[in-house]
Protein backbone atom coordinates (compact mmCIF):
# COMPACT_ATOMS: atom_id res chain seq x y z
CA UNK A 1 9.58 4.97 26.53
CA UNK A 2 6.17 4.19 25.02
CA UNK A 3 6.54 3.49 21.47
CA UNK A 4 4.77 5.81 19.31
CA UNK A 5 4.04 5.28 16.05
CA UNK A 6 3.14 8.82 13.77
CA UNK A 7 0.62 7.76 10.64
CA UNK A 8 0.85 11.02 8.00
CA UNK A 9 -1.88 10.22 5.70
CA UNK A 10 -4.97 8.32 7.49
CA UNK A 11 -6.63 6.50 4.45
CA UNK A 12 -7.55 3.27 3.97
CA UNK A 13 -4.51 1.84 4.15
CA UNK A 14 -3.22 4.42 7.05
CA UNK A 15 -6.66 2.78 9.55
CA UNK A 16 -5.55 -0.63 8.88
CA UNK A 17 -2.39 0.25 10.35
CA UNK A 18 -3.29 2.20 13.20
CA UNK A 19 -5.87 -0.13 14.23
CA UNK A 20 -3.27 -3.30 13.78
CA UNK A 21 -0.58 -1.33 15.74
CA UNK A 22 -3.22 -0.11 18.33
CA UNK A 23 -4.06 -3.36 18.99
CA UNK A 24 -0.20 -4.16 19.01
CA UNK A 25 0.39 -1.92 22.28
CA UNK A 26 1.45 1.05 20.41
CA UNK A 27 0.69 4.54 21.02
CA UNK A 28 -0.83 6.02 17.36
CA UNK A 29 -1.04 9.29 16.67
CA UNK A 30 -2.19 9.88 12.96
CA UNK A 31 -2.32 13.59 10.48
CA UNK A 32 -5.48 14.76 8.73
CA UNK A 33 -5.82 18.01 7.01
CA UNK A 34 -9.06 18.71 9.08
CA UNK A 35 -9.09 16.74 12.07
CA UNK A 36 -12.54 18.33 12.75
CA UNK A 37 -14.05 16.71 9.78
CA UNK A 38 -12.62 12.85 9.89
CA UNK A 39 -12.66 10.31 12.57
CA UNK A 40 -10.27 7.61 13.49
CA UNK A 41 -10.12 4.26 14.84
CA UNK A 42 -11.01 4.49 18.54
CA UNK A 43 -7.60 4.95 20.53
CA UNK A 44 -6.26 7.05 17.77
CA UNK A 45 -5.33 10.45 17.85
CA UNK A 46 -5.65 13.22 15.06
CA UNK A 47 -3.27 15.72 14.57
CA UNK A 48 -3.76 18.46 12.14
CA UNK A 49 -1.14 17.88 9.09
CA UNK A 50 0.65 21.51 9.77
CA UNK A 51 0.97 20.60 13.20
CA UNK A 52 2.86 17.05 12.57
CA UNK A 53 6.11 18.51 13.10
CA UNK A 54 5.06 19.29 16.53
CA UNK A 55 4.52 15.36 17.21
CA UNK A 56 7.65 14.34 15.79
CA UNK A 57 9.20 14.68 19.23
CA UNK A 58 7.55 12.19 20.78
CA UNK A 59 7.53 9.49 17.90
CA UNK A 60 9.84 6.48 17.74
CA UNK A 61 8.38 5.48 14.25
CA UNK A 62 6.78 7.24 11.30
CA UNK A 63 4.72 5.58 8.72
CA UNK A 64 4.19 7.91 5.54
CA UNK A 65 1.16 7.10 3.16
CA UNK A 66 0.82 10.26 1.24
CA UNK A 67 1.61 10.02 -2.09
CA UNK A 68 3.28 13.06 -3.25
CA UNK A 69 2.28 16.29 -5.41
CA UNK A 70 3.66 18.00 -8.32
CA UNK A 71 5.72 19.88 -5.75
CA UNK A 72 7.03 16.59 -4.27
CA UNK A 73 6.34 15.06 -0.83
CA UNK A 74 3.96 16.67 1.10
CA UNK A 75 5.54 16.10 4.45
CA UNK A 76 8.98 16.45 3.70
CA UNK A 77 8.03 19.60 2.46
CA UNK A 78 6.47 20.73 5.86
CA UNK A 79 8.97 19.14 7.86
CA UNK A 80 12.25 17.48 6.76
CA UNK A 81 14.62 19.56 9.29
CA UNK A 82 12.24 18.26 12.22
CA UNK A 83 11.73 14.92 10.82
CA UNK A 84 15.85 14.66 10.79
CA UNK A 85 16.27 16.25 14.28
CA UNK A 86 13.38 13.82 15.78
CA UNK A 87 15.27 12.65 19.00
CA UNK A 88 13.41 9.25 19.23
CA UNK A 89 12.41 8.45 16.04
CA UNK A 90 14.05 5.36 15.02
CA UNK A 91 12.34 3.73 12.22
CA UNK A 92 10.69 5.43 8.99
CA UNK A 93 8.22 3.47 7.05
CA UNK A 94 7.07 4.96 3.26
CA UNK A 95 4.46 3.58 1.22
CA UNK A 96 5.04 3.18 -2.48
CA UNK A 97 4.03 1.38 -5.11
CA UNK A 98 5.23 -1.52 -7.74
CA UNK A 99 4.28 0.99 -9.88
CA UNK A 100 7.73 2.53 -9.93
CA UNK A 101 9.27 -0.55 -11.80
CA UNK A 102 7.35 0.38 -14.82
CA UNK A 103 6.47 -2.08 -17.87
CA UNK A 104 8.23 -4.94 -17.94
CA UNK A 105 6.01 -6.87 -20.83
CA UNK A 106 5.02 -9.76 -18.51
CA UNK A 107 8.31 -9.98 -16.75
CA UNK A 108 9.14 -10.33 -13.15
CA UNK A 109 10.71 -7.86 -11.01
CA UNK A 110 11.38 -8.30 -7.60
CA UNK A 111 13.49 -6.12 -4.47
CA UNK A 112 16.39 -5.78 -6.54
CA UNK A 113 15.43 -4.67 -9.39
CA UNK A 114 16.03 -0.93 -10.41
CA UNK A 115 13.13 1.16 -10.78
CA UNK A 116 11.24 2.39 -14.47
CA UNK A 117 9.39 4.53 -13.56
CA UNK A 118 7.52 5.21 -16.71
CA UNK A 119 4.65 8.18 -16.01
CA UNK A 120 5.20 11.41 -13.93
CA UNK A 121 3.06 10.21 -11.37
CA UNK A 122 5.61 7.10 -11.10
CA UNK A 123 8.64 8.93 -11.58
CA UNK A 124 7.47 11.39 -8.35
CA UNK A 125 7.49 8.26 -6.38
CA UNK A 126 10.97 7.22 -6.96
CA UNK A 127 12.38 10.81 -6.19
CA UNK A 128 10.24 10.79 -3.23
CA UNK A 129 11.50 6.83 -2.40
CA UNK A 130 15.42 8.67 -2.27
CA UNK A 131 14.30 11.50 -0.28
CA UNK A 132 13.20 9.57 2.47
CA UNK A 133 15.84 6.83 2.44
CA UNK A 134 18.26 9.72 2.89
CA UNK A 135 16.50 10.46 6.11
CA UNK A 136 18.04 7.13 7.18
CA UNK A 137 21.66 7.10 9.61
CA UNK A 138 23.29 4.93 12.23
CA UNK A 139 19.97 4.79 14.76
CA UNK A 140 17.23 5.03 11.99
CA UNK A 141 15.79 2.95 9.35
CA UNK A 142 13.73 3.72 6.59
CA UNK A 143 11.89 0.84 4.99
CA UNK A 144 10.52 2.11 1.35
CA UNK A 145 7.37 -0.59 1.05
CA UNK A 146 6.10 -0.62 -2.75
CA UNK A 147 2.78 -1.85 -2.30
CA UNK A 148 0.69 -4.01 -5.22
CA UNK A 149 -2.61 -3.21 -6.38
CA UNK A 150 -4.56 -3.06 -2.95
CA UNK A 151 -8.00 -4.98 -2.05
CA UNK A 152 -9.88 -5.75 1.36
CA UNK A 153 -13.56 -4.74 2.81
CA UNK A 154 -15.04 -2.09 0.95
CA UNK A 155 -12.71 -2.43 -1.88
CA UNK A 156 -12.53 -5.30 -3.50
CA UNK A 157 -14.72 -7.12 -6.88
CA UNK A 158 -17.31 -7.92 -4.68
CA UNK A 159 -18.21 -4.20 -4.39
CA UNK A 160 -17.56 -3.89 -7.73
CA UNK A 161 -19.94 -6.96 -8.86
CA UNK A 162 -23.29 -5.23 -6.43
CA UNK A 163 -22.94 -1.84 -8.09
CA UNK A 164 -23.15 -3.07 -11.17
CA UNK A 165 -19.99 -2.00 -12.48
CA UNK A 166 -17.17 -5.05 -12.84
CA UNK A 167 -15.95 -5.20 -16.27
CA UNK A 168 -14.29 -8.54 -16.80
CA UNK A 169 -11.60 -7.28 -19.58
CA UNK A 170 -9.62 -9.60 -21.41
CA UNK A 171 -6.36 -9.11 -22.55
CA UNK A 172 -3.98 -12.53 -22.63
CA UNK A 173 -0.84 -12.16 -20.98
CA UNK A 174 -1.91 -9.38 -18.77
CA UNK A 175 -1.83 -10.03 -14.95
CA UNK A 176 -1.64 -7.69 -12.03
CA UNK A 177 -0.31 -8.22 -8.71
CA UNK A 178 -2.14 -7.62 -5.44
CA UNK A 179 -2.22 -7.05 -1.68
CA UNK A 180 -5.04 -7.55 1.02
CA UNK A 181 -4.93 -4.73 3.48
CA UNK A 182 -4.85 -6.95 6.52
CA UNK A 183 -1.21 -8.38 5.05
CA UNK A 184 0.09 -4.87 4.75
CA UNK A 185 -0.97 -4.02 7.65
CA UNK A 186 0.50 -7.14 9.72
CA UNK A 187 3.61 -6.47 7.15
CA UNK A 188 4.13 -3.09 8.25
CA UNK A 189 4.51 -3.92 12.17
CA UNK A 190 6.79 -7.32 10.80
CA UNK A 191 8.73 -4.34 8.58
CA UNK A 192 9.24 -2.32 12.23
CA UNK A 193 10.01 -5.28 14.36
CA UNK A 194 12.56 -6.86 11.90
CA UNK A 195 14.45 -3.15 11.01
CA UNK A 196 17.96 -3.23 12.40
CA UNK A 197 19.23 -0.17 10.69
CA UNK A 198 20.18 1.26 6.95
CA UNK A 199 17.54 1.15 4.06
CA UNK A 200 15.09 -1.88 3.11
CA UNK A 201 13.36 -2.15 -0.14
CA UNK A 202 10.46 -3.86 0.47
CA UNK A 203 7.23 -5.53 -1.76
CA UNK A 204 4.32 -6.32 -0.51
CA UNK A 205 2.77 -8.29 -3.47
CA UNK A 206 0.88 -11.54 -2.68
CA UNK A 207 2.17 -14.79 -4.37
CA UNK A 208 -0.14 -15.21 -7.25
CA UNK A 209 -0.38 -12.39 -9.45
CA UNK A 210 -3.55 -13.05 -11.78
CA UNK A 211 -5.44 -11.04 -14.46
CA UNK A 212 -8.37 -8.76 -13.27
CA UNK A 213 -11.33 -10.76 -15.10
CA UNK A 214 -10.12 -14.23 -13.04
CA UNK A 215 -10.57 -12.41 -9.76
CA UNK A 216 -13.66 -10.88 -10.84
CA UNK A 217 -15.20 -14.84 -12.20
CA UNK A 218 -13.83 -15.92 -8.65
CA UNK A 219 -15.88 -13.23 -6.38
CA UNK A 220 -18.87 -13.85 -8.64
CA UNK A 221 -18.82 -17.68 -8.06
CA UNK A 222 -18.32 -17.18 -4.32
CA UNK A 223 -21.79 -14.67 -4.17
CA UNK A 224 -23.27 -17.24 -5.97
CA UNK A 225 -23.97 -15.42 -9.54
CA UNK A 226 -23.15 -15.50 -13.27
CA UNK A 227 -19.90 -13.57 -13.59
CA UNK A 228 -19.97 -10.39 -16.57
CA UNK A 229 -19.09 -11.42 -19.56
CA UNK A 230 -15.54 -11.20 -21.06
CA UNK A 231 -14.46 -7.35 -22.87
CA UNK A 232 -12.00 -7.99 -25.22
CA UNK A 233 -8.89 -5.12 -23.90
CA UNK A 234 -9.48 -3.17 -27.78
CA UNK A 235 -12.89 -2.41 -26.78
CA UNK A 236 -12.71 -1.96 -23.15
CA UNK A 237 -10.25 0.32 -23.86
CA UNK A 238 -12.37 3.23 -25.71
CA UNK A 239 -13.88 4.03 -22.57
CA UNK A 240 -11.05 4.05 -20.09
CA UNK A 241 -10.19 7.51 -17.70
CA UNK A 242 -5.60 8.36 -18.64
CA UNK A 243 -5.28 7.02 -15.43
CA UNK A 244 -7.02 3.55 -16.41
CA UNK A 245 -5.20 3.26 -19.86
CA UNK A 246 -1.75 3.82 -17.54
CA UNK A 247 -2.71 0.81 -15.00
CA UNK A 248 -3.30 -1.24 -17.87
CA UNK A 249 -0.01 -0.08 -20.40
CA UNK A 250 2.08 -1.72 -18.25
CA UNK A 251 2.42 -5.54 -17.57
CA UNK A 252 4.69 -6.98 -14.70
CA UNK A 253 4.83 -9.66 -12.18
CA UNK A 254 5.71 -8.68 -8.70
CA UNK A 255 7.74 -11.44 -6.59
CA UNK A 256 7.85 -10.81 -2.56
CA UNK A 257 10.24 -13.59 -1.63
CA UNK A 258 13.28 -11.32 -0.21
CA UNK A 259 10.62 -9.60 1.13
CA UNK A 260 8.41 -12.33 3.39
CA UNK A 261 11.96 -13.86 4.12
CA UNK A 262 13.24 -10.54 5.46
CA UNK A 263 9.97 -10.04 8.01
CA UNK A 264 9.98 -13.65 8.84
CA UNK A 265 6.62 -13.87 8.42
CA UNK A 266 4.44 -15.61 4.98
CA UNK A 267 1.65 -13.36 3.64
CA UNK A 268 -2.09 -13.99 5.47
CA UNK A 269 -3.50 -14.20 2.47
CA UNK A 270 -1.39 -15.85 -0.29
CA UNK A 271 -3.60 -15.08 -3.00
CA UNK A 272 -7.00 -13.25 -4.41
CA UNK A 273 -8.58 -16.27 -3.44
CA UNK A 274 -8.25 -16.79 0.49
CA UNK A 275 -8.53 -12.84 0.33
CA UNK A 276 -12.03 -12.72 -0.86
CA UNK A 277 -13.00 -15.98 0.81
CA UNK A 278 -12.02 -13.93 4.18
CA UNK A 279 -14.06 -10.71 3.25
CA UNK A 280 -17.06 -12.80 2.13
CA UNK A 281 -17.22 -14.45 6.07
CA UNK A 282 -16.56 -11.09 7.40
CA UNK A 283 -18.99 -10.06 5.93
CA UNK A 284 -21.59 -12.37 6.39
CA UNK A 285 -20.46 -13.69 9.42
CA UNK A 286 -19.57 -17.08 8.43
């Protein structure tokens, strides 16, 4: 049987991962709420999201990237019975975040620590985390993958540097882990080819957490140009959106080493630095 992996939620993270497991031989069917107005990665089929349950036949693995709603998870909503009768279906992946572990004032957490959550928006993740590990039994896993502050092409500080609008903000102590797309993408076929069965907590976090103005200096010096100057965090902060005073209440450092050990596999880009350095050449074609 072909294996056939079902994307729900084709964003940017949701491409990388259809292209990466295109490329890896499977078949990749992915959900969009209007098929009609969104285009995939060539070799990629769309599926309208109210249909999905009608794919779930057919799929031997299921990557989730929604986030979910006031109402809870968006898919298990649609379709929990078919997602639990799926004949074939033998490996559930679900994208969350670190955010779940909450503020730990600098500290590290890591695969075993207990979640904390501390927002609404956090604490939906962790109920949404249980729901789908609960979809897991003798011939399926679920892998929950919390997933670090994510940057690759099109989203990184060099976008942010050309529009004009990197802030470098400084607030000692404060660092935030990250993730280059590519690595959770090549993480997320390691996460399906390593699953033997029962539930995984995974992190995909690379191995130097750093604070935001240090990657910012670093992109800057790489395109050749003076970096912004330093904000101190007390003034930075008068202008911040709820959801930017939230990113920035909390203070954590995210370690992956039960992860990388458990998909045999070290991350592609260790740090911010070999990340950018990539998307720079990509770019330019060096």
């Amino acid at each position: 049987m072909t294996a056939t992996l079902l994307i729900a939620g084709l964003g940017y993270t949701g491409r990388a991962v259809a292209t990466a497991a295109r490329d890896a031989g499977f078949a990749v069917l992915a959900t969009a709420r209007d098929p009609a107005g969104r285009s995939a990665p060539g070799g990629v089929a769309l599926v309208p999201f109210a249909e999905a349950a009608a794919a779930l036949p057919d799929a031997t693995h299921l990557l989730v990237t929604a986030a979910p709603g006031e109402a809870g998870d968006p898919l298990l909503a649609l379709c929990a019975d078919a997602i639990a009768a799926a004949p074939a279906l033998r490996w559930i992946g679900y994208f969350s975040t670190t955010g779940v572990y909450g503020d730990r004032q600098g500290g590290s957490v890591d695969e075993t620590t207990p979640p904390a959550p501390g927002s609404p928006r956090t604490l939906r993740r962790v109920e949404a985390e249980q729901n789908w590990a609960a979809m897991a039994n003798d011939h399926r896993a679920v892998d929950v993958i919390r997933l670090a502050g994510i940057y690759g092409p099109g989203r990184s500080a060099f976008d942010d540097l050309r529009a004009g609008t990197a802030r470098r903000i400084d607030r000692p102590g404060q660092k935030f882990s990250r993730i280059h797309v590519d690595d959770i993408a090549g993480g997320t076929l390691a996460s399906i080819a390593t699953a033997t069965g029962g539930v995984r907590i995974l992190n995909f976090a690379d191995d130097e957490p750093a604070p935001s103005a240090d990657v910012i200096a670093h992109a800057a010096s790489l395109l050749g140009i003076a970096p912004p100057p330093l904000i101190p965090f007390d003034e930075a902060r008068r202008g911040m959106s709820p959801m930017a005073l939230s990113f920035w209440s909390e203070n954590r450092i995210v370690r992956s080493e039960g992860t990388r050990a458990a998909l045999r596999r070290p991350w592609r880009f260790p740090s911010y630095r070999e990340g950018l350095e990539a998307i720079l050449a990509a770019e330019t074609g060096a």
